[in-house]
C-alpha atoms as a PDB file:
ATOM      1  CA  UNK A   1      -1.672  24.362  -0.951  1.00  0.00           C
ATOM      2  CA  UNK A   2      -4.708  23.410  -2.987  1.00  0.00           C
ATOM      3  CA  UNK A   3      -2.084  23.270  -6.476  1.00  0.00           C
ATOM      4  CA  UNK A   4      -0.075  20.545  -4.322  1.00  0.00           C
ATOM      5  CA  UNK A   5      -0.786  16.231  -5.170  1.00  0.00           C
ATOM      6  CA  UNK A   6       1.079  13.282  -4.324  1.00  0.00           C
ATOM      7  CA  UNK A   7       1.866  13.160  -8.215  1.00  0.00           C
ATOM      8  CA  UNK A   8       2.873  16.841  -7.473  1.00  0.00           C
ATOM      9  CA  UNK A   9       5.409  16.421  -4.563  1.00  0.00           C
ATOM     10  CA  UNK A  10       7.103  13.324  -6.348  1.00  0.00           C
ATOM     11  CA  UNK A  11       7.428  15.835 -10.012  1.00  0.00           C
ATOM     12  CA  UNK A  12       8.448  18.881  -8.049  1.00  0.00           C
ATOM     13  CA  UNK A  13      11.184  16.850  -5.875  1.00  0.00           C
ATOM     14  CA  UNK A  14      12.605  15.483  -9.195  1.00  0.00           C
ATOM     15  CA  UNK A  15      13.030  18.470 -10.408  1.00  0.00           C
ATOM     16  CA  UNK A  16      14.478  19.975  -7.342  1.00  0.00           C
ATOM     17  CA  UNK A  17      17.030  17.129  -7.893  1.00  0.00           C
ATOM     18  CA  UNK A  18      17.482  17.786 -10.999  1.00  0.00           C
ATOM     19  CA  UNK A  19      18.496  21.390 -10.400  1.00  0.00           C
ATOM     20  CA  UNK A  20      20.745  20.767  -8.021  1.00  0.00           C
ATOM     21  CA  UNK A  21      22.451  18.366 -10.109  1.00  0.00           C
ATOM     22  CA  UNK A  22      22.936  21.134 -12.770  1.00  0.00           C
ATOM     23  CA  UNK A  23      24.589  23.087 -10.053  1.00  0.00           C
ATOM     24  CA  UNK A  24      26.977  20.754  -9.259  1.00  0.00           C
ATOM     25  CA  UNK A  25      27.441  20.130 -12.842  1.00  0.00           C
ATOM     26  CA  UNK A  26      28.255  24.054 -13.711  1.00  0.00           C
ATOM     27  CA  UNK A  27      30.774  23.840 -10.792  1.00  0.00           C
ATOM     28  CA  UNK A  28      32.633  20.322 -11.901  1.00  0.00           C
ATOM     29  CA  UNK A  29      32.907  22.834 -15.763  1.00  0.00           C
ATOM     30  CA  UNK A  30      30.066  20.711 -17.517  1.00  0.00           C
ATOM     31  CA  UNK A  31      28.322  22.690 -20.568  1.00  0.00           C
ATOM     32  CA  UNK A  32      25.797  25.458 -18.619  1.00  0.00           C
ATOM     33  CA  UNK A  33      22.124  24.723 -18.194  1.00  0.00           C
ATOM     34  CA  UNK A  34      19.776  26.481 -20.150  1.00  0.00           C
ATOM     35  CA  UNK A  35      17.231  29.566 -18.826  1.00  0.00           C
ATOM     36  CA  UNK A  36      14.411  27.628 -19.540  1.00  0.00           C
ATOM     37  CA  UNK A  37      15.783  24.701 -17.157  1.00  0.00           C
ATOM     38  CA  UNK A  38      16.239  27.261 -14.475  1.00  0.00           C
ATOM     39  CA  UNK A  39      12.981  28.748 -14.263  1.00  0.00           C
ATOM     40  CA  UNK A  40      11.447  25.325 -14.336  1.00  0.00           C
ATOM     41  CA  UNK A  41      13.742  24.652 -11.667  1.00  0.00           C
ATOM     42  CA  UNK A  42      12.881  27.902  -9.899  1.00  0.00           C
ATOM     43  CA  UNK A  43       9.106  27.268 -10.279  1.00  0.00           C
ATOM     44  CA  UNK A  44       9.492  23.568  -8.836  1.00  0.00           C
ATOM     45  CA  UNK A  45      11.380  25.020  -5.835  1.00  0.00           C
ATOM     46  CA  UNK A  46       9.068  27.591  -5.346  1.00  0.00           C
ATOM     47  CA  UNK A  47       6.242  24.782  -4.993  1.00  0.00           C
ATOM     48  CA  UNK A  48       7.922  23.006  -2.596  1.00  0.00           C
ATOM     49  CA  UNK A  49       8.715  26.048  -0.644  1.00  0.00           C
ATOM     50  CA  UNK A  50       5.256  26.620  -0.555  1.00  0.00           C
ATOM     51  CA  UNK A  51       4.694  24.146   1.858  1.00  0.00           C
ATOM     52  CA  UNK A  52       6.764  23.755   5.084  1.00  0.00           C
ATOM     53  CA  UNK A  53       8.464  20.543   5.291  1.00  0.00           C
ATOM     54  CA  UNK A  54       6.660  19.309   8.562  1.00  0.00           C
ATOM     55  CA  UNK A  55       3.170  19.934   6.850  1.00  0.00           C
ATOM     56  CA  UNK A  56       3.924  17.860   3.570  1.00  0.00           C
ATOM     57  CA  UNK A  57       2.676  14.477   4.931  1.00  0.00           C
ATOM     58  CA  UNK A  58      -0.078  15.816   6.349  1.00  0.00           C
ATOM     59  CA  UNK A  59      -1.150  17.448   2.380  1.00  0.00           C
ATOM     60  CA  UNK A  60      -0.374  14.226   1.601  1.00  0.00           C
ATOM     61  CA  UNK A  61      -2.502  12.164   3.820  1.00  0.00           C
ATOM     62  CA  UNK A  62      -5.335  14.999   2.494  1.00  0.00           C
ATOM     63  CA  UNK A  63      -5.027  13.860  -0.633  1.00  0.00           C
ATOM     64  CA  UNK A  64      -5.662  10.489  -0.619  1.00  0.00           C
ATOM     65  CA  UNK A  65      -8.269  11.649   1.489  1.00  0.00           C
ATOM     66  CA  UNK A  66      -9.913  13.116  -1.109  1.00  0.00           C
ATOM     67  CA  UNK A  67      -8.811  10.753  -3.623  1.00  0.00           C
ATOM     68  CA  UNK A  68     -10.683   7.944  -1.133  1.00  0.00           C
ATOM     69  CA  UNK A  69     -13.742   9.692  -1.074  1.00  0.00           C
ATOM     70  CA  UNK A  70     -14.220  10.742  -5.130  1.00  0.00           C
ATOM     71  CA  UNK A  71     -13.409   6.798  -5.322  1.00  0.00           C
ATOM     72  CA  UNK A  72     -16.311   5.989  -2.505  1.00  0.00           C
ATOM     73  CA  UNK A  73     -18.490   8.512  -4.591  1.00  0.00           C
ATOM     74  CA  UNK A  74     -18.071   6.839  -7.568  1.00  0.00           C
ATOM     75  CA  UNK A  75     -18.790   3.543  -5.948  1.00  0.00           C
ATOM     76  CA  UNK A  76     -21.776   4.897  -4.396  1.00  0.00           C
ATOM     77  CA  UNK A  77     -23.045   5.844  -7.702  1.00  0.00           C
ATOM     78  CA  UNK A  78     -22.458   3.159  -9.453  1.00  0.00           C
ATOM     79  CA  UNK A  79     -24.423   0.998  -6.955  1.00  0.00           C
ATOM     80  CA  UNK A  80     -27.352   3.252  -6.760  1.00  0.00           C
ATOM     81  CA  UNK A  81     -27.770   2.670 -10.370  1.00  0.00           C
ATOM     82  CA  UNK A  82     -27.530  -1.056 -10.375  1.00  0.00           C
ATOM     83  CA  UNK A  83     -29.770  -1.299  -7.929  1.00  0.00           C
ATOM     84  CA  UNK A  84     -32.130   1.204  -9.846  1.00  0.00           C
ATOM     85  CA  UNK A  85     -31.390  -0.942 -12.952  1.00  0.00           C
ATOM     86  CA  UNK A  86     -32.529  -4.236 -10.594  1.00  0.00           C
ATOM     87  CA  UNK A  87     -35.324  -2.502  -9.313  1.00  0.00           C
ATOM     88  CA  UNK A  88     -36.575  -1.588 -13.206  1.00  0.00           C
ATOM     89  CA  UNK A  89     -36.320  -5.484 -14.275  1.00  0.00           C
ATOM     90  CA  UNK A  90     -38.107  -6.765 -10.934  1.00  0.00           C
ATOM     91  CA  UNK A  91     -40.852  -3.862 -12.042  1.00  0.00           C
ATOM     92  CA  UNK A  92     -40.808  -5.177 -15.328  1.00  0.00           C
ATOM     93  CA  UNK A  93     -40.978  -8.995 -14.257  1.00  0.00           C
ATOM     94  CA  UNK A  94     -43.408  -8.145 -11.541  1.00  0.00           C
ATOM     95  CA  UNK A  95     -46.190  -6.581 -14.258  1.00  0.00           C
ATOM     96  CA  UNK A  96     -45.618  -9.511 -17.000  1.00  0.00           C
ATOM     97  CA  UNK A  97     -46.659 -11.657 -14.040  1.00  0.00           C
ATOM     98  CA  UNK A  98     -49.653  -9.607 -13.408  1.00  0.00           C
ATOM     99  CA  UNK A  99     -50.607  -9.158 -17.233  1.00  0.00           C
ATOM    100  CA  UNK A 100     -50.460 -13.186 -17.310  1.00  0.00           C
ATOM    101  CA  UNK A 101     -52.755 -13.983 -14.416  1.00  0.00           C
ATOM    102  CA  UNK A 102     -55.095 -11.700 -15.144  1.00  0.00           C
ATOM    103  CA  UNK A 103     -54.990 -13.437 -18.761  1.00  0.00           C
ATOM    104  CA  UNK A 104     -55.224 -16.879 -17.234  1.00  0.00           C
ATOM    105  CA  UNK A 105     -57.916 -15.425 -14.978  1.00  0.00           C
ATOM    106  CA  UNK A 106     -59.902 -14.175 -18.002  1.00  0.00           C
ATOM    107  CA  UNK A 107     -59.300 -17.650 -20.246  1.00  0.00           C
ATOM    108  CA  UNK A 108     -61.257 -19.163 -16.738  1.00  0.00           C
ATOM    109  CA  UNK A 109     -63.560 -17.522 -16.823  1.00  0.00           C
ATOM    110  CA  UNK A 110     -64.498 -17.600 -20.782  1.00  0.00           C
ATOM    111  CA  UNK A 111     -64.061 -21.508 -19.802  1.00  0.00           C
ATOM    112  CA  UNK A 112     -66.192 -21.226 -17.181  1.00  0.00           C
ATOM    113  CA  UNK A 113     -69.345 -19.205 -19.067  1.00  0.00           C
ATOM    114  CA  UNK A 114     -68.512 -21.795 -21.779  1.00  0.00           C
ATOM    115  CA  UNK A 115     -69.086 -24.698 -19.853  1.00  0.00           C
ATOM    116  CA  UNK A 116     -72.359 -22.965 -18.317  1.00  0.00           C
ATOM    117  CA  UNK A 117     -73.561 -22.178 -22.020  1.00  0.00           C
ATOM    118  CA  UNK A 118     -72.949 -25.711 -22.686  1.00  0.00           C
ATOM    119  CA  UNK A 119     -75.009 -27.389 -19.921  1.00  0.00           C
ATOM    120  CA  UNK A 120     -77.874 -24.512 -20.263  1.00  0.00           C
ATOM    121  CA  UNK A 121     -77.850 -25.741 -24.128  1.00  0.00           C
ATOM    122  CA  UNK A 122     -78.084 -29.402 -23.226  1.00  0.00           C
ATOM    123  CA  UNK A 123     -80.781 -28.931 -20.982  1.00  0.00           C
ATOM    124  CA  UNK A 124     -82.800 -26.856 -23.189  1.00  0.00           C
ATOM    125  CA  UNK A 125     -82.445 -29.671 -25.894  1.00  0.00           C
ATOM    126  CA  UNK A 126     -83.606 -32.272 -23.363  1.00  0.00           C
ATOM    127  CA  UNK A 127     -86.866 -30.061 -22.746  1.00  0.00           C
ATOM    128  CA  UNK A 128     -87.497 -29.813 -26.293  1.00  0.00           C
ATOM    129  CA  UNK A 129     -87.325 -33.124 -26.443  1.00  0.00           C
ATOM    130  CA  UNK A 130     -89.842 -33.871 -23.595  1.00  0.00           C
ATOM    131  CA  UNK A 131     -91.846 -31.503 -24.759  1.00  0.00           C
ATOM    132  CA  UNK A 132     -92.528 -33.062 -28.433  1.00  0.00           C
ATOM    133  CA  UNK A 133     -95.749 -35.184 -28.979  1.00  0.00           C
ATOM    134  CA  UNK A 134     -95.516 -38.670 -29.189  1.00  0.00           C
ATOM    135  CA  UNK A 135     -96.657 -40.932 -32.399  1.00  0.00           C
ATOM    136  CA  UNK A 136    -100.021 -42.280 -30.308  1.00  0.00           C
ATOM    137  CA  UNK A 137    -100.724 -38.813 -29.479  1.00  0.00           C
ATOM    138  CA  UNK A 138    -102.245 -38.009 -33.466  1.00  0.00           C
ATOM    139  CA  UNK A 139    -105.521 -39.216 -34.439  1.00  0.00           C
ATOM    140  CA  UNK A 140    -105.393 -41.831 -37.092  1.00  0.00           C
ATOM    141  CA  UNK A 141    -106.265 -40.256 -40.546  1.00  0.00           C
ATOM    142  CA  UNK A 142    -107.270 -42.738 -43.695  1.00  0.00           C
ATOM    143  CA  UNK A 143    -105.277 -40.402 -45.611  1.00  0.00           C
ATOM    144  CA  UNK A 144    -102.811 -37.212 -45.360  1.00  0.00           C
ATOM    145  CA  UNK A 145    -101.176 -34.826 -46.577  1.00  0.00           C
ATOM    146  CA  UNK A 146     -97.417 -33.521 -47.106  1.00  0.00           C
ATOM    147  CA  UNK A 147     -98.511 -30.558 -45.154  1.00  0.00           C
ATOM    148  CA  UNK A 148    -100.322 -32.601 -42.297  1.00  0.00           C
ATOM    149  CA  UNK A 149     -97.114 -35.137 -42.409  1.00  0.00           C
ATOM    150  CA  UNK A 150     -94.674 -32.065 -42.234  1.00  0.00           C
ATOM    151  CA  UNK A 151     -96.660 -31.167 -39.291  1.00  0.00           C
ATOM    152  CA  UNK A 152     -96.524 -33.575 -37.408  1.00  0.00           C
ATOM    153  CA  UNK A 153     -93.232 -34.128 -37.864  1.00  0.00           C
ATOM    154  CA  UNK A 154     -92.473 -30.460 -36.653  1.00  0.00           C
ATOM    155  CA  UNK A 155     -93.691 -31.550 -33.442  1.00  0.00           C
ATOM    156  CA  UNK A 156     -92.250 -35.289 -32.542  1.00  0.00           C
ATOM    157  CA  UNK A 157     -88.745 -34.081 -33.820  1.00  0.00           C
ATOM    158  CA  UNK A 158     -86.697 -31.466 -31.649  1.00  0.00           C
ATOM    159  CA  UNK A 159     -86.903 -27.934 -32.908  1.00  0.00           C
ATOM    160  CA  UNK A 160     -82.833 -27.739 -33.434  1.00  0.00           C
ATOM    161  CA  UNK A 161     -83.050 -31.133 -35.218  1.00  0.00           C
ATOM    162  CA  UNK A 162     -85.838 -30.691 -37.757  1.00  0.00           C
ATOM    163  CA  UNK A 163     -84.291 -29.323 -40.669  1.00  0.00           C
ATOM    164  CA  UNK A 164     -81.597 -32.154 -40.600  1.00  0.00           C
ATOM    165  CA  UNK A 165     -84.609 -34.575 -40.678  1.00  0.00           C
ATOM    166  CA  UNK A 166     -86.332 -32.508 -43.180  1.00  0.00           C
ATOM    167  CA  UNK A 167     -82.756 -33.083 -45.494  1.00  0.00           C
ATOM    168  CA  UNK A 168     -83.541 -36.517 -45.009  1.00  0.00           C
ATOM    169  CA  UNK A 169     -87.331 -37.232 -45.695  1.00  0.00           C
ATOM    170  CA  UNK A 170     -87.027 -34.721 -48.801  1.00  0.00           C
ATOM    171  CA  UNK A 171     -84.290 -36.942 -50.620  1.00  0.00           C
ATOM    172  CA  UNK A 172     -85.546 -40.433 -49.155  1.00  0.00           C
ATOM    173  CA  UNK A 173     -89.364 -40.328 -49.978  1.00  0.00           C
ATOM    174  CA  UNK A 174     -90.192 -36.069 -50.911  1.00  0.00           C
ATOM    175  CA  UNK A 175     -92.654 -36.659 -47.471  1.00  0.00           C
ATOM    176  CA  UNK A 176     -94.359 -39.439 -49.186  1.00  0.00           C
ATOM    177  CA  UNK A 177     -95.170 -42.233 -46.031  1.00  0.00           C
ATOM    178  CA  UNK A 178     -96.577 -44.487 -49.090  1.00  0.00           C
ATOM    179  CA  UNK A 179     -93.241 -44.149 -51.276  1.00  0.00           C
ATOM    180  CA  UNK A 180     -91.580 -47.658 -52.203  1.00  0.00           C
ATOM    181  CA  UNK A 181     -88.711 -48.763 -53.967  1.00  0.00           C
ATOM    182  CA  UNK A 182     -89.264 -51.258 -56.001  1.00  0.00           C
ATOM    183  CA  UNK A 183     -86.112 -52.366 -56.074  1.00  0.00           C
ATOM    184  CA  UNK A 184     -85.295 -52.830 -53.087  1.00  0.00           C
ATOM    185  CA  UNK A 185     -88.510 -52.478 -50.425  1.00  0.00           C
ATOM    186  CA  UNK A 186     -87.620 -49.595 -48.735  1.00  0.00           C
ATOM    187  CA  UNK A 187     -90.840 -48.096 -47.443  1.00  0.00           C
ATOM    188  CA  UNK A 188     -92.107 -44.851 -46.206  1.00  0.00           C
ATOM    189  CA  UNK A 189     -90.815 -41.304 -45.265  1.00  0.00           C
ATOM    190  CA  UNK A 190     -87.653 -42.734 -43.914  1.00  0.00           C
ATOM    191  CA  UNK A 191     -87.176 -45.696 -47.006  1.00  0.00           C
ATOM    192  CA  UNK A 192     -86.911 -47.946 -44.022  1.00  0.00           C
ATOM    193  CA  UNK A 193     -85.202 -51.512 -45.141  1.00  0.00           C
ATOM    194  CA  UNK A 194     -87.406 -53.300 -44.937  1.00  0.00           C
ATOM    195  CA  UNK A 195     -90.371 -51.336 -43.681  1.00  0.00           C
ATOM    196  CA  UNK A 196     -91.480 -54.132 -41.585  1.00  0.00           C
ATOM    197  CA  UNK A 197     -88.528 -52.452 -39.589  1.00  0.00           C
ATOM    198  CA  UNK A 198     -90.469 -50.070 -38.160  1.00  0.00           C
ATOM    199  CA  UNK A 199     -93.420 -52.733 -36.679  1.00  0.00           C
ATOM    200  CA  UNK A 200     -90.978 -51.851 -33.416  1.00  0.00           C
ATOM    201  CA  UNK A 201     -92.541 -48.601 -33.400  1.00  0.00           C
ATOM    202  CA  UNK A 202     -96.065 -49.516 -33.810  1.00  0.00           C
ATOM    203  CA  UNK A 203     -98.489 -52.158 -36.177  1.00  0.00           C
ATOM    204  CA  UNK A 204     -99.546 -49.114 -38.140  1.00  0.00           C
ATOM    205  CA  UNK A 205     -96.269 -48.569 -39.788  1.00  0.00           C
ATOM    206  CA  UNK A 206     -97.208 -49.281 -43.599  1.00  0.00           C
ATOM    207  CA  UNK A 207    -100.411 -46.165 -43.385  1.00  0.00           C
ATOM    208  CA  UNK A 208     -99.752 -43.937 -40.128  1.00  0.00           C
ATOM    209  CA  UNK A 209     -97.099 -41.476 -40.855  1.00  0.00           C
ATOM    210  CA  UNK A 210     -97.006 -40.536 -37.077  1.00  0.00           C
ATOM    211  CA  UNK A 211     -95.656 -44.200 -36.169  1.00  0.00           C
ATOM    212  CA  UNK A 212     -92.960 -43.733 -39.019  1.00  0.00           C
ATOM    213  CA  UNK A 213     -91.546 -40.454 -38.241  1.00  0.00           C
ATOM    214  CA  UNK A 214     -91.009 -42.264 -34.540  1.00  0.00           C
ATOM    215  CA  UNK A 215     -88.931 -44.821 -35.830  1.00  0.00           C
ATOM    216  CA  UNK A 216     -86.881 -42.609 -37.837  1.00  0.00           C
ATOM    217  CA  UNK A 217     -86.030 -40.386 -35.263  1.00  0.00           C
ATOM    218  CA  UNK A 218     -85.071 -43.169 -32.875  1.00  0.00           C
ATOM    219  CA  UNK A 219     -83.218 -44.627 -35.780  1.00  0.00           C
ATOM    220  CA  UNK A 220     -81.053 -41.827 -36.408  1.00  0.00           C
ATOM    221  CA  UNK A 221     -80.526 -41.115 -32.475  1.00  0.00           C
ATOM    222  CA  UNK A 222     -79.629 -44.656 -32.065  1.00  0.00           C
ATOM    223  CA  UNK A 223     -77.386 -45.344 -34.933  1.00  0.00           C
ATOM    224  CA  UNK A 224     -75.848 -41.381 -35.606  1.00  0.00           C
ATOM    225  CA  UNK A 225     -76.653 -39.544 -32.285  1.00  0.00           C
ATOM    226  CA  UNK A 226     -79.264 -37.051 -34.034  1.00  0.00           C
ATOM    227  CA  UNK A 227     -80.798 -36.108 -36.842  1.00  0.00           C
ATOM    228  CA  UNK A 228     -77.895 -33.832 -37.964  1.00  0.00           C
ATOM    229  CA  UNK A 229     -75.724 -36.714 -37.062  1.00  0.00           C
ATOM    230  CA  UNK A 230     -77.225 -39.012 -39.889  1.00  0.00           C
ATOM    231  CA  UNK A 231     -77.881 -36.257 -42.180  1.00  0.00           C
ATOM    232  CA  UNK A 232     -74.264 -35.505 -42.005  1.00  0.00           C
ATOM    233  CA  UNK A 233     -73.572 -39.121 -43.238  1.00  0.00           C
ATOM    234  CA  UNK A 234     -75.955 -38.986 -46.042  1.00  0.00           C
ATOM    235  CA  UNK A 235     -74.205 -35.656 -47.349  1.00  0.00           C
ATOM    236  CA  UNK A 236     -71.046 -37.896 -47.228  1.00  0.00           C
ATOM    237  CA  UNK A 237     -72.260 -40.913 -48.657  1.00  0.00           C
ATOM    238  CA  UNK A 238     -75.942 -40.394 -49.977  1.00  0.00           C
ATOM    239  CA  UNK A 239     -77.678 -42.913 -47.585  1.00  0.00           C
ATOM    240  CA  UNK A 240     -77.639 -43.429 -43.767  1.00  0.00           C
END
C-alpha cells in the first residue's frame, strides 16, 4: 500500500477506464489494442486490486496525512530559521549598541581628564604668577646689566610666558632699558610710546629696569591677554 497516492488512485482509475473501453471497443470490431496497452492496463488493475475498495479512502485520508505534516515540517523549518535569522540581526544590533556606548563612554571620559588637565594648568599658571617678584621688590642699581635685566625679568614674568617676552624685548630694545628712538620717543626695554607711559608703573621708569618690565607685562596682559598673545601680533605685524 505504501506505492499507492491520491495522484496514484486518480492515474490507475483512468487507466482502468481506459481498458475497459478497449474492451468494449474490440467487441463493437474497432482496430485491436496493442500488448503494450494491455499490460499497462493489467499493471493499473493490479494496483487497484491491491487495495480493497472499502480501505481506499482511508489510504487516501493517509496521504494527505502525510502530505499535511511534510507541509507543517517545512513550515516549521522555515520559521525556525527566520527567527534564527532575527535573532542574528538583534545580536548584531545589540553589540553595535554596545561598541557605541562604550565609545561615547570613552570620548567622556578623555573630555573629562581634558577638562581636569585644563583647570590643573590654569591653576598652576595663576601660582606662577603669584609667585613672581614684584618691581619694588629689586634694589635700585645706578646701573645694570643685560644679564642682571634678563634676570630680573625671569622672575616678574611667568615661567610659560618668558620666552614670548624675551621675542619681544630682543627686537624692541636688544634688553637695553636706556634704548630710544629718536624718531619717535619710544623708550626702554618695551619702546614704550611715549615712555612717560610707564610713570603708571612707578616714577623710576626712565633708569629702573624693574619698574619697566612691570609695565610691559601688564601691557601685554591688558591689551593681548599674555605675553605670547602680543608676541603673536608682532610676528604678524612687527609691532604690538
Amino acid at each position: 500500500m505504501s506505492r499507492i497516492s491520491v495522484r496514484g488512485f486518480a492515474v490507475a482509475s483512468a487507466t482502468a477506464v481506459t481498458t475497459v473501453g478497449a474492451v468494449v471497443g474490440v467487441a463493437s470490431g474497432n482496430a485491436q489494442p496493442s500488448n503494450d496497452n494491455f499490460e499497462a492496463a493489467a499493471a493499473n488493475t493490479t494496483l487497484l486490486a491491491d487495495i480493497p475498495v472499502g480501505e481506499q479512502a482511508q489510504v487516501q485520508v493517509s496521504s494527505l496525512t502525510q502530505q499535511a505534516e511534510a507541509q507543517a515540517a517545512a513550515a516549521d523549518s522555515a520559521a525556525q530559521k527566520s527567527a534564527e535569522e532575527a535573532a542574528r540581526i538583534q545580536a548584531a544590533k545589540d553589540a553595535e549598541a554596545k561598541k557605541a556606548a562604550a565609545e561615547a563612554e570613552v570620548k567622556k571620559a578623555e573630555a573629562e581628564k581634558a577638562e581636569q588637565e585644563r583647570k590643573e594648568r590654569e591653576a598652576a599658571e595663576r601660582a606662577s604668577r603669584d609667585e613672581v617678584r614684584s618691581a619694588s621688590s629689586f634694589a635700585a642699581q645706578s646701573s645694570y646689566s643685560v644679564a642682571e635685566v634678563q634676570a630680573m625679568a625671569r622672575q616678574m614674568v611667568p615661567g610659560d610666558q618668558f620666552q614670548c617676552f624675551s621675542n619681544i624685548v630682543d627686537h624692541e630694545s636688544d634688553w637695553n632699558y636706556r634704548a630710544q628712538n629718536p624718531s619717535s620717543g619710544a623708550y626702554g626695554l618695551v619702546q614704550a610710546l611715549p615712555g612717560s607711559k610707564m610713570a603708571s608703573a612707578g616714577a623710576d621708569w626712565q633708569t629702573n629696569p624693574a619698574t619697566q618690565i612691570k609695565w610691559g607685562l601688564n601691557y601685554m596682559n591688558e591689551r593681548y591677554g599674555s605675553p605670547c598673545g602680543a608676541w603673536s601680533f608682532w610676528q604678524a605685524n612687527n609691532w604690538y
